[in-house]
PDB file of N, CA and C in Angstrom:
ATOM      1  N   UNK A   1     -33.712  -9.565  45.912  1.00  0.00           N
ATOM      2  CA  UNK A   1     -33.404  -8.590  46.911  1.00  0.00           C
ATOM      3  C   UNK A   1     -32.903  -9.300  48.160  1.00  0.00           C
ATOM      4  N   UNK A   2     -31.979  -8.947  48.765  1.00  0.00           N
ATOM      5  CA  UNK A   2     -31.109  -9.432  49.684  1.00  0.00           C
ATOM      6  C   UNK A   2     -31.832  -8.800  51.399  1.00  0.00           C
ATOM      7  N   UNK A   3     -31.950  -7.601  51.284  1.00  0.00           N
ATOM      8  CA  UNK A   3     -32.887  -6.729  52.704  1.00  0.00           C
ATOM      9  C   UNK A   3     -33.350  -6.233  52.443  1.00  0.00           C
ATOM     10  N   UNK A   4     -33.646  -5.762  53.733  1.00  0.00           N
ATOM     11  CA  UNK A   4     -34.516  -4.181  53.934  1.00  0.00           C
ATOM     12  C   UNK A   4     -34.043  -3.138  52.983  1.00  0.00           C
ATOM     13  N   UNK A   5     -32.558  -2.924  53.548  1.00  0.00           N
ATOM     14  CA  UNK A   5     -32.400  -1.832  52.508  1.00  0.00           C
ATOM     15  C   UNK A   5     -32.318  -1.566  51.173  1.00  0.00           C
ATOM     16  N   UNK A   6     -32.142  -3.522  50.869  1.00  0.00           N
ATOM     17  CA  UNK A   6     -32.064  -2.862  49.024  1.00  0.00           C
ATOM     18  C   UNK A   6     -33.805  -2.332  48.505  1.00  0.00           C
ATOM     19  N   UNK A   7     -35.125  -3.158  49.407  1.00  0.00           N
ATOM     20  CA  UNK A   7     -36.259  -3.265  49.017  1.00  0.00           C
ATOM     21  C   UNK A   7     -36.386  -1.357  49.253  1.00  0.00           C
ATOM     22  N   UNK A   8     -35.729  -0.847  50.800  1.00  0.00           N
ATOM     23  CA  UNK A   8     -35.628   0.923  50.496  1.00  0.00           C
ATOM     24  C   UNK A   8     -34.874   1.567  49.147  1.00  0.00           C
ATOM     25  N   UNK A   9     -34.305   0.767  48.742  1.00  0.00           N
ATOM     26  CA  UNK A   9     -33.341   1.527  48.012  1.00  0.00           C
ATOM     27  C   UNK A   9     -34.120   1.132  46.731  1.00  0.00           C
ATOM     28  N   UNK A  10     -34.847   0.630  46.210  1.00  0.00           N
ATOM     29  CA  UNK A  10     -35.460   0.213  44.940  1.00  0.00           C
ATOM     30  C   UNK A  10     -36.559   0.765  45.107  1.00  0.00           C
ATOM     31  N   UNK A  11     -37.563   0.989  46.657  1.00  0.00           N
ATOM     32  CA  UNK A  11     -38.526   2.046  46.740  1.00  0.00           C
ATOM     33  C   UNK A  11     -38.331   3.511  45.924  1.00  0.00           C
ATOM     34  N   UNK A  12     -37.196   3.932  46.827  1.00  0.00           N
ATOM     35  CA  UNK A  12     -36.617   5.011  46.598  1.00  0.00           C
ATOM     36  C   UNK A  12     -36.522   5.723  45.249  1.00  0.00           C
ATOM     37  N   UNK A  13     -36.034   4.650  44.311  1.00  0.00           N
ATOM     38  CA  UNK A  13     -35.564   5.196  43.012  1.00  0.00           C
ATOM     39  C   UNK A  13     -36.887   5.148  42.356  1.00  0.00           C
ATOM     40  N   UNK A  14     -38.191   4.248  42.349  1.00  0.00           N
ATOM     41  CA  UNK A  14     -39.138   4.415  42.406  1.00  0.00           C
ATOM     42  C   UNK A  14     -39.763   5.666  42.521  1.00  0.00           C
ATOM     43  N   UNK A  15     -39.744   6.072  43.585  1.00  0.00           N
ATOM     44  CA  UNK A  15     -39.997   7.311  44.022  1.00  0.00           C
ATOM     45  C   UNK A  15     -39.521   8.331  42.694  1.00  0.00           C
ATOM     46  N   UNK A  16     -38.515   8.302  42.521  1.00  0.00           N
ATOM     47  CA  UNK A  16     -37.440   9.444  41.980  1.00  0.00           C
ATOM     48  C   UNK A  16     -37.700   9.555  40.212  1.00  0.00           C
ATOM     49  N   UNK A  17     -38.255   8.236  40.062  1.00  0.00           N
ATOM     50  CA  UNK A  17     -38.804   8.210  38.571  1.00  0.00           C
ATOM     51  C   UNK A  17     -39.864   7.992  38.572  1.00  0.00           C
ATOM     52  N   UNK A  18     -40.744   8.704  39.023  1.00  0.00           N
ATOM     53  CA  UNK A  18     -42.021   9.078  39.460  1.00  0.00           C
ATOM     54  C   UNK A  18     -42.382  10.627  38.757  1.00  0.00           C
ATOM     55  N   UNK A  19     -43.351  11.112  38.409  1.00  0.00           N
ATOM     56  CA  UNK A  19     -43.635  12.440  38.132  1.00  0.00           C
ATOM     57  C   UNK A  19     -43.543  13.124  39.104  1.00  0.00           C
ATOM     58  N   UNK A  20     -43.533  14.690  39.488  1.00  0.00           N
ATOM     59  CA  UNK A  20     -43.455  15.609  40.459  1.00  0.00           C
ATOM     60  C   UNK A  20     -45.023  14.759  41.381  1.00  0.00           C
ATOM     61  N   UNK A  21     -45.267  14.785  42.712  1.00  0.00           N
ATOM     62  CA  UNK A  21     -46.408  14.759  43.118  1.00  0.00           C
ATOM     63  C   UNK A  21     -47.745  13.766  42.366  1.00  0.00           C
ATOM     64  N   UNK A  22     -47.029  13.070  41.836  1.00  0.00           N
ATOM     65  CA  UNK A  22     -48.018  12.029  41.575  1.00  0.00           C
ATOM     66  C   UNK A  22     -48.400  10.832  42.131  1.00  0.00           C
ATOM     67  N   UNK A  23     -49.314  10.699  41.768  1.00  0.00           N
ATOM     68  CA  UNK A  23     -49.912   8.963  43.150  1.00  0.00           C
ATOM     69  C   UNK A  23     -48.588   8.011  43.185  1.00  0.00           C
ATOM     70  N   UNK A  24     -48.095   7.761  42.087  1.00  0.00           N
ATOM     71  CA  UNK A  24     -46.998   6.654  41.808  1.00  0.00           C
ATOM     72  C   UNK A  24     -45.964   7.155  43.273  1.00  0.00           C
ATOM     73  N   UNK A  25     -45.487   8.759  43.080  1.00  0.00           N
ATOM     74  CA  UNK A  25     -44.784   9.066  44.245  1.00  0.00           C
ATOM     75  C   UNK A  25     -45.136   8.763  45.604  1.00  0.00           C
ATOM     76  N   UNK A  26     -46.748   9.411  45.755  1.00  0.00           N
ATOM     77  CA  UNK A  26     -47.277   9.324  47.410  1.00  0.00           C
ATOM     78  C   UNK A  26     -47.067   7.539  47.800  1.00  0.00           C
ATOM     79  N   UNK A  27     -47.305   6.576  47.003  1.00  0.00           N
ATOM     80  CA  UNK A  27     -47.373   5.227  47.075  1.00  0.00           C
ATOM     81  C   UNK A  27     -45.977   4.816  47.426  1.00  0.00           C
ATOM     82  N   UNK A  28     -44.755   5.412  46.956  1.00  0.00           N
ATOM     83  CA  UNK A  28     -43.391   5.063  46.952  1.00  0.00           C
ATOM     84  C   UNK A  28     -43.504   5.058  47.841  1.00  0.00           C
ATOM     85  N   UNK A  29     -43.892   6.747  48.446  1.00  0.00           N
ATOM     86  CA  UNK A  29     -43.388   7.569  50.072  1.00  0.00           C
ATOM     87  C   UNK A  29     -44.006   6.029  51.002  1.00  0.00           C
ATOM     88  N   UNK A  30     -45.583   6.026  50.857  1.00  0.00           N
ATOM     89  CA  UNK A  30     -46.109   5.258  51.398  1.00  0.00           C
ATOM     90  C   UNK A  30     -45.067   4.211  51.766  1.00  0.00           C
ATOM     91  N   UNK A  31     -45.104   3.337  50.681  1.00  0.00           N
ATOM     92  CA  UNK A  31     -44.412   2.144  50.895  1.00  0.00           C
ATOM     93  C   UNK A  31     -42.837   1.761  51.809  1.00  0.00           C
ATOM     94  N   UNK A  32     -42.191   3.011  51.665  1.00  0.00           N
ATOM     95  CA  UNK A  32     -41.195   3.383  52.239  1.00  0.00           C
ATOM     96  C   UNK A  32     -41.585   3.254  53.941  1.00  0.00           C
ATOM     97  N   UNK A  33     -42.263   3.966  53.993  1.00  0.00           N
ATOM     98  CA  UNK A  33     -43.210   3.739  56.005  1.00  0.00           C
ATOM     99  C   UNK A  33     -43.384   2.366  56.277  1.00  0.00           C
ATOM    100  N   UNK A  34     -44.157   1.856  55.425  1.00  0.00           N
ATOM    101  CA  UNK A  34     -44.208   0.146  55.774  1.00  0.00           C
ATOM    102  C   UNK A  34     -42.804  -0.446  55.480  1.00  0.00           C
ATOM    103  N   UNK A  35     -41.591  -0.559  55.065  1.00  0.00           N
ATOM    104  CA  UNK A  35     -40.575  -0.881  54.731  1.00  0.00           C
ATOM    105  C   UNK A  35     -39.595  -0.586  56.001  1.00  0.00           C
ATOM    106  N   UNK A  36     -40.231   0.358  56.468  1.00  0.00           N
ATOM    107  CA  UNK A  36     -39.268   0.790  58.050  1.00  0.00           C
ATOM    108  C   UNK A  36     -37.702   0.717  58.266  1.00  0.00           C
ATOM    109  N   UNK A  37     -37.395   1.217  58.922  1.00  0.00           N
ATOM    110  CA  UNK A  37     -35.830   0.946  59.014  1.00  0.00           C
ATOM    111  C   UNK A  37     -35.036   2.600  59.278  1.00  0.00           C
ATOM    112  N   UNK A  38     -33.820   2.573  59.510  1.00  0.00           N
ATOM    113  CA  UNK A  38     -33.480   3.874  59.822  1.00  0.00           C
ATOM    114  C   UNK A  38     -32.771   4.203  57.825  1.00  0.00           C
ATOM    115  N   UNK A  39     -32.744   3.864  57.211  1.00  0.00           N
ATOM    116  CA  UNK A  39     -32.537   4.377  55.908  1.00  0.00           C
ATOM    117  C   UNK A  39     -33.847   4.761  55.574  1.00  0.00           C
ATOM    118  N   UNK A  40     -35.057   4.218  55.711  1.00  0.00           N
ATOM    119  CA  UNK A  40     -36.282   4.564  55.047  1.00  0.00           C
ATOM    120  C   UNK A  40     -36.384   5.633  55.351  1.00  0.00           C
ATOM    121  N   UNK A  41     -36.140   5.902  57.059  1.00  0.00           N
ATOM    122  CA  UNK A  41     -36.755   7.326  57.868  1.00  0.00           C
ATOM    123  C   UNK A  41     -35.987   8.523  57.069  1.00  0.00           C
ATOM    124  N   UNK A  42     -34.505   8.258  57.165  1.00  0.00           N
ATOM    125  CA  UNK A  42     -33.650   9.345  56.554  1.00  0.00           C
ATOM    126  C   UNK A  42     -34.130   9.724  55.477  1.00  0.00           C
ATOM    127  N   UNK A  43     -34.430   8.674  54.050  1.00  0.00           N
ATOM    128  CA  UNK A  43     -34.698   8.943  52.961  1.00  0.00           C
ATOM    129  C   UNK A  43     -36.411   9.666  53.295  1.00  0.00           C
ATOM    130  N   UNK A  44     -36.998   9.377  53.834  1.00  0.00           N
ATOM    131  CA  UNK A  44     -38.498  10.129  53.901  1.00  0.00           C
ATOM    132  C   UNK A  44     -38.365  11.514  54.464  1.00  0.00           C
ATOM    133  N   UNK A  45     -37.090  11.909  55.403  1.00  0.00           N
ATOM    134  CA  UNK A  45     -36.985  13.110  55.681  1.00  0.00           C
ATOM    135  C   UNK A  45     -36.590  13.726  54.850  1.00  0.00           C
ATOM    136  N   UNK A  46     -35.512  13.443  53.827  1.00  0.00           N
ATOM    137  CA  UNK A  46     -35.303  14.019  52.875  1.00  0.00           C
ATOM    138  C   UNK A  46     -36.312  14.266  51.764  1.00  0.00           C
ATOM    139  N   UNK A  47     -37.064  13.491  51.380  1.00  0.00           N
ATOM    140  CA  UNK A  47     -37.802  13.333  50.522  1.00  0.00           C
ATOM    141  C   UNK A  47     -39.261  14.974  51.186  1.00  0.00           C
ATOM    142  N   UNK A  48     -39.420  14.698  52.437  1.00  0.00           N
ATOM    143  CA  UNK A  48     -40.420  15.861  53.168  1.00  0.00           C
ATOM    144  C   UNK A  48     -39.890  17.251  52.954  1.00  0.00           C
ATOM    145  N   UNK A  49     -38.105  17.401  52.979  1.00  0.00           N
ATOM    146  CA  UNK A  49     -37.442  18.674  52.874  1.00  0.00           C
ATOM    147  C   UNK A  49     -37.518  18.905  51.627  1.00  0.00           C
ATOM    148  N   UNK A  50     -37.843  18.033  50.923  1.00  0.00           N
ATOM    149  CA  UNK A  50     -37.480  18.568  49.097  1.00  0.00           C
ATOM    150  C   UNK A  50     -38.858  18.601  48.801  1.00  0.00           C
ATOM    151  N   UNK A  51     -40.251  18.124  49.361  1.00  0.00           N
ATOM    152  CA  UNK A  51     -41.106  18.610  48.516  1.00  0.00           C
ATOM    153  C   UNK A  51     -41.954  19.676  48.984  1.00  0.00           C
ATOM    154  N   UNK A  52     -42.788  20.357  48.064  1.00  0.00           N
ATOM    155  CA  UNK A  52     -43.566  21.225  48.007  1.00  0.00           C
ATOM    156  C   UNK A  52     -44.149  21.457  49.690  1.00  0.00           C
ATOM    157  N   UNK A  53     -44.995  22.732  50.129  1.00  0.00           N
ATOM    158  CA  UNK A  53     -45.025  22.665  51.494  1.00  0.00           C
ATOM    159  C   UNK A  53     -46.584  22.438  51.233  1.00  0.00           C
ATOM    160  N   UNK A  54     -46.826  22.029  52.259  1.00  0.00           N
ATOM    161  CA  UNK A  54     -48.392  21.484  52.100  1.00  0.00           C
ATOM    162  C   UNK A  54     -48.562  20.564  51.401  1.00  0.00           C
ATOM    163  N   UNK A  55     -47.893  20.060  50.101  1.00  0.00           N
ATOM    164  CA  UNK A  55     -48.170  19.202  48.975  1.00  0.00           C
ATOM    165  C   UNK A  55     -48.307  17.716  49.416  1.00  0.00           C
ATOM    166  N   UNK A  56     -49.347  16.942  48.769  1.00  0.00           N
ATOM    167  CA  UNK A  56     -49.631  15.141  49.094  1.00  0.00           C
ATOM    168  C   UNK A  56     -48.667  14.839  49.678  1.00  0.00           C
ATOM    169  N   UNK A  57     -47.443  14.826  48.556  1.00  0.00           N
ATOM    170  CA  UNK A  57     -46.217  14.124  48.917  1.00  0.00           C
ATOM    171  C   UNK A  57     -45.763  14.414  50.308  1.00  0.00           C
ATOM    172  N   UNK A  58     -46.308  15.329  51.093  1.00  0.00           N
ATOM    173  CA  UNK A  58     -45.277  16.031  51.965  1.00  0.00           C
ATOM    174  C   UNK A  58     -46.684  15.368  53.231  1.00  0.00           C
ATOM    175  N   UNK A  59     -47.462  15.238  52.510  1.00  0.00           N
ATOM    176  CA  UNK A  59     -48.519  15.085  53.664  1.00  0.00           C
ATOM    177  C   UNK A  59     -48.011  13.426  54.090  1.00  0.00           C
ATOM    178  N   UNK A  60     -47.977  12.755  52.685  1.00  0.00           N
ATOM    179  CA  UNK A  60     -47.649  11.179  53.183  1.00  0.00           C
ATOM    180  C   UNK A  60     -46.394  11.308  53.654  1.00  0.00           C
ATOM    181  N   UNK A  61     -45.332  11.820  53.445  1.00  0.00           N
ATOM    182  CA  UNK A  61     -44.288  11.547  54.515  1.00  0.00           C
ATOM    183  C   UNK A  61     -44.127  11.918  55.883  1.00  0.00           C
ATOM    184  N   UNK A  62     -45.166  12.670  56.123  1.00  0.00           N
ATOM    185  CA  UNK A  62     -45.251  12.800  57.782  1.00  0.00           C
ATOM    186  C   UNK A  62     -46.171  11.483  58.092  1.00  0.00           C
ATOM    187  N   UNK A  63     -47.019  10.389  57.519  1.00  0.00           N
ATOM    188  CA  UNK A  63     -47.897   9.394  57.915  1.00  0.00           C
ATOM    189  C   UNK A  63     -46.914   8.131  57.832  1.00  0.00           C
ATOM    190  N   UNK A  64     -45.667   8.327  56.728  1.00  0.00           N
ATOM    191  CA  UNK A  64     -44.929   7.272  56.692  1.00  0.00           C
ATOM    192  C   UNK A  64     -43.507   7.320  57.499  1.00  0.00           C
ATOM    193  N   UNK A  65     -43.292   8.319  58.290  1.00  0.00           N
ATOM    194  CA  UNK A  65     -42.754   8.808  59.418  1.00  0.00           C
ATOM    195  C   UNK A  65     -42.920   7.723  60.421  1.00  0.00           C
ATOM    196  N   UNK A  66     -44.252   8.295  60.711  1.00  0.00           N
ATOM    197  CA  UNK A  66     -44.733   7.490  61.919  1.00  0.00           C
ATOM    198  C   UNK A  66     -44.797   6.022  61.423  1.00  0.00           C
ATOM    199  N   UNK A  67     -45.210   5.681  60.428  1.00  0.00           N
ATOM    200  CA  UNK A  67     -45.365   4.291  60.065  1.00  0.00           C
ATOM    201  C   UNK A  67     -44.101   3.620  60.503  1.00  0.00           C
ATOM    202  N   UNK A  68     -42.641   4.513  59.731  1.00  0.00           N
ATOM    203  CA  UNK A  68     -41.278   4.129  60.098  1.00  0.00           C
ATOM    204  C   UNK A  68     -41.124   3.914  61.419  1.00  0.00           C
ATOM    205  N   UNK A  69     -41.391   4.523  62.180  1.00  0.00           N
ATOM    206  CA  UNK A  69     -40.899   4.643  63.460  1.00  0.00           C
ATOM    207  C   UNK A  69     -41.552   3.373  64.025  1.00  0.00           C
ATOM    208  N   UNK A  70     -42.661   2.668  63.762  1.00  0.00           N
ATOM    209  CA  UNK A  70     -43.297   2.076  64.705  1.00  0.00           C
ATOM    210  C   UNK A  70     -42.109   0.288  64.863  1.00  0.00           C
ATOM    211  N   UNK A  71     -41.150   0.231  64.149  1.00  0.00           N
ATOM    212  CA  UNK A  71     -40.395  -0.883  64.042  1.00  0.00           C
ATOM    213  C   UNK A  71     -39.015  -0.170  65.129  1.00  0.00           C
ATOM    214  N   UNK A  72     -39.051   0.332  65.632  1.00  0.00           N
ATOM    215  CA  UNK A  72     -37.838   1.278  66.454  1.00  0.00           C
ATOM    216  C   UNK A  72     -38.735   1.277  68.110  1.00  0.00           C
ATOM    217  N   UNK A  73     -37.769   0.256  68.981  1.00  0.00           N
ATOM    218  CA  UNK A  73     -38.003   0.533  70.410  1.00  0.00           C
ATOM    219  C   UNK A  73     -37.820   1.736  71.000  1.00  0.00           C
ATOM    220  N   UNK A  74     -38.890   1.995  72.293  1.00  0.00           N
ATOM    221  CA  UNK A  74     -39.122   2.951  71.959  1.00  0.00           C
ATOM    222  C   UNK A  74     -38.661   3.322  73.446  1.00  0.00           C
ATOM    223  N   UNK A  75     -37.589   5.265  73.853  1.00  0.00           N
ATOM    224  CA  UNK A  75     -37.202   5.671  74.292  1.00  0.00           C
ATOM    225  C   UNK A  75     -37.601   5.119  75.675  1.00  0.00           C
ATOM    226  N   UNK A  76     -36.108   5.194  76.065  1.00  0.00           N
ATOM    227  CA  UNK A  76     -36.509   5.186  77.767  1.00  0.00           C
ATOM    228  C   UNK A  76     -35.781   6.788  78.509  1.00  0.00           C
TER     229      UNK A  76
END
C-alpha cells in the first residue's frame, strides 16, 4: 500500500463485502475513523446515508466521524 488512501480504499471494499450490519462492517466503519483523511470522512458519510436509521452501522459512523475529523486543523 502506497497511502492513506489506498489503506481507505481497501477499508472500504472491506466494508462492502461485509454482510448487511455485521461486526466485520461496524469494524471497517471503525477502522475507516482511525484511517482519517478527507476520503475516509466522505466515504463514512456515505456509508451513514445508506445505512439503516438507528442501526450499529450508522451508530459507528457518527463515532468514526469524529474519530476522522480529529486529524483536520481545526476552524478559525
Amino acid at each position: 500500500m502506497e497511502s492513506r488512501d489506498d489503506v481507505v480504499i481497501r477499508l472500504h471494499r472491506i466494508f462492502l463485502s461485509a454482510g448487511i450490519g455485521s461486526a466485520k462492517q461496524v469494524e471497517a466503519v471503525r477502522a475507516l475513523g482511525r484511517a482519517g483523511g478527507p476520503e475516509a470522512a466522505r466515504l463514512i458519510g456515505q456509508i451513514y446515508q445508506d445505512a439503516f436509521s438507528g442501526s450499529t452501522v450508522q451508530m459507528a459512523c457518527i463515532a468514526a466521524l469524529g474519530e476522522a475529523a480529529r486529524g483536520y486543523p481545526a476552524a478559525e
